[in-house]
Protein backbone atom coordinates (compact mmCIF):
# COMPACT_ATOMS: atom_id res chain seq x y z
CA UNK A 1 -29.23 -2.20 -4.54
CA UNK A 2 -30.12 1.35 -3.76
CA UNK A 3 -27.47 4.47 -3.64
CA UNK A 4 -28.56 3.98 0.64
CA UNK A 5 -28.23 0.26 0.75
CA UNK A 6 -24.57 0.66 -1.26
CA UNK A 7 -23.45 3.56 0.74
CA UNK A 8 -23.55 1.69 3.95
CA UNK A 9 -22.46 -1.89 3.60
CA UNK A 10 -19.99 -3.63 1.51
CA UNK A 11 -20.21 -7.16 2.58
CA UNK A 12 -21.69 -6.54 5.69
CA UNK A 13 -19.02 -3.83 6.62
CA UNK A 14 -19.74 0.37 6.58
CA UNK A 15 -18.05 1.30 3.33
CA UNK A 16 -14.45 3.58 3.27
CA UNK A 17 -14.36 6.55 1.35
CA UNK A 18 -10.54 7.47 0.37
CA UNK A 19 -9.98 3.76 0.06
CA UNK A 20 -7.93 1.50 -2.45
CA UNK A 21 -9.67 -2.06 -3.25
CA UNK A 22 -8.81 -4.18 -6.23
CA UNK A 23 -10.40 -3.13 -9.48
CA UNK A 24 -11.13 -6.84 -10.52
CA UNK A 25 -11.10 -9.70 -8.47
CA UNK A 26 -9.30 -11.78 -10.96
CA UNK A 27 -7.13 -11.64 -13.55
CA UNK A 28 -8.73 -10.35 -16.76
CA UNK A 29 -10.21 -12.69 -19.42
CA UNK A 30 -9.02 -12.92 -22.78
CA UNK A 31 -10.09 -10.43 -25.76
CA UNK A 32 -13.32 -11.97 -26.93
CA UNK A 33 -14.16 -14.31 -24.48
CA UNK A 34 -17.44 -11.75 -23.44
CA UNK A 35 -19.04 -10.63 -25.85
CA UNK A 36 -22.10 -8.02 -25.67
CA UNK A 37 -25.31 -8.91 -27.47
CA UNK A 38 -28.76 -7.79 -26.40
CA UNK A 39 -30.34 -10.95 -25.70
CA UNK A 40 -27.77 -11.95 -23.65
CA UNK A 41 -27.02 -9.11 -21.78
CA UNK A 42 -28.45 -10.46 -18.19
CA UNK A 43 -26.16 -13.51 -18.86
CA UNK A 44 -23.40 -11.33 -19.70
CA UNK A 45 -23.97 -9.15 -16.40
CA UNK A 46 -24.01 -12.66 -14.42
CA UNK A 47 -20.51 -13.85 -15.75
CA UNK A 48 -19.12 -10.45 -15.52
CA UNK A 49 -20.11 -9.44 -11.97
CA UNK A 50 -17.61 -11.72 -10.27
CA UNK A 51 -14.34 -9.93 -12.11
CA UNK A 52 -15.91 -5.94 -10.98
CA UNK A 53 -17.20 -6.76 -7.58
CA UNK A 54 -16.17 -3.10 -6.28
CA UNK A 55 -16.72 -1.43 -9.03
CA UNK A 56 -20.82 -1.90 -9.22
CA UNK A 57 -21.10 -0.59 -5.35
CA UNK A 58 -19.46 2.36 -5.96
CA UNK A 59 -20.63 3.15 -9.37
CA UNK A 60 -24.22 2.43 -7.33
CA UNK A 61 -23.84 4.62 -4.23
CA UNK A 62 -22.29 7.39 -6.33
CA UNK A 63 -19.18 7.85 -4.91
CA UNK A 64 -15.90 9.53 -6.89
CA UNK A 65 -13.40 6.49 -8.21
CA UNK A 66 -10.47 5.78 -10.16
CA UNK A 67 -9.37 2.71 -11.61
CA UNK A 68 -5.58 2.77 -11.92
CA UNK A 69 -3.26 0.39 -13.53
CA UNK A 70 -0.60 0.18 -10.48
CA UNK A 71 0.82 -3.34 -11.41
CA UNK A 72 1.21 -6.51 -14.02
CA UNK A 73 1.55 -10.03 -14.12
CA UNK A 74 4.84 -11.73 -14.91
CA UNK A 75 2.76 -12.05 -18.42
CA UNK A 76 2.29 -8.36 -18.76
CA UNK A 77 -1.22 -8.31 -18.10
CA UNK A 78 -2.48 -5.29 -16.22
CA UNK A 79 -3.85 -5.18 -12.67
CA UNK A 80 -5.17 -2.32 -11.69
CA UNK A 81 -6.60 -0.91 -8.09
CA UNK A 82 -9.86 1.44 -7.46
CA UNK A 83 -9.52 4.07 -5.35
CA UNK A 84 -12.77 5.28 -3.94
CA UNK A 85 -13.17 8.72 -2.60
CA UNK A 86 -15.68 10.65 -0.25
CA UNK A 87 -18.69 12.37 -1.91
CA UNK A 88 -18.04 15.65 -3.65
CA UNK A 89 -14.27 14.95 -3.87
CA UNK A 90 -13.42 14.12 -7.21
CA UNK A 91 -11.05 16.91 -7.43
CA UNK A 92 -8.81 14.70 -5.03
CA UNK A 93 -9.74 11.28 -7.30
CA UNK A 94 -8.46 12.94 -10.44
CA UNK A 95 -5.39 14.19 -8.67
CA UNK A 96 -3.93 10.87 -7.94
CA UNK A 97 -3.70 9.09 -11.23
CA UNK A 98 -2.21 12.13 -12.61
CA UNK A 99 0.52 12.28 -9.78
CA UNK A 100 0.36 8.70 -10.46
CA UNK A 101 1.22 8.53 -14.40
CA UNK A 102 3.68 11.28 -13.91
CA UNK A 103 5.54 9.32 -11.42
CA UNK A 104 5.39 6.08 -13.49
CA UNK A 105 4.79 6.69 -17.02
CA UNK A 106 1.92 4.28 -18.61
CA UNK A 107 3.01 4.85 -22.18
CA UNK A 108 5.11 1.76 -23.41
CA UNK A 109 2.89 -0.40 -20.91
CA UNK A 110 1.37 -3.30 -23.07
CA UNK A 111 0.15 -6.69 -22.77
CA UNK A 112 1.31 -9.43 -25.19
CA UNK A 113 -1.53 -10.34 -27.00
């Protein structure tokens, strides 16, 4: 997809810039379970497309986002939401997590593994 196509449609609807979508579109899988090795990386990029659906449009059509770790599971497990921001404005996507993490402190914020 080209930075045109994936600034104008995100599943058939004109993308939002100063938007919040879900940074994965399931829960994370465990440590291990994908692994990175050359000859495998198109099978890799298969399984993980599902999990980073927004993610790959934006990081295509170039615009400013943030992923940020709003939320967990009743296991501790991290969610997180992407914030997507107009072109040029990353001074406004860097200003968020950091009145974010101020507000409610990440440190301290860990998984059971």
């Amino acid at each position: 997809m080209g930075h045109e196509a994936a600034r104008l449609k995100l599943n058939g609807k004109p993308l939002q810039a100063d938007d919040l979508k879900p940074a994965l579109t399931e829960l994370p899988v465990k440590l291990s379970e994908l692994t990175m090795h050359c000859s495998a990386f198109l099978e890799l990029r298969h399984r993980v497309s599902p999990y980073a659906t927004f993610m790959a449009v934006f990081n295509t059509s170039g615009q400013p986002a943030a992923s940020l770790p709003l939320l967990a599971t009743p296991e501790g497990v991290p969610m997180a939401a992407q914030l997507v921001g107009r072109f040029g404005r990353e001074d406004l996507i860097l200003q968020v997590p950091a009145q974010l993490k101020r507000a409610a402190p990440w440190l301290g914020r860990k998984p059971v593994l």
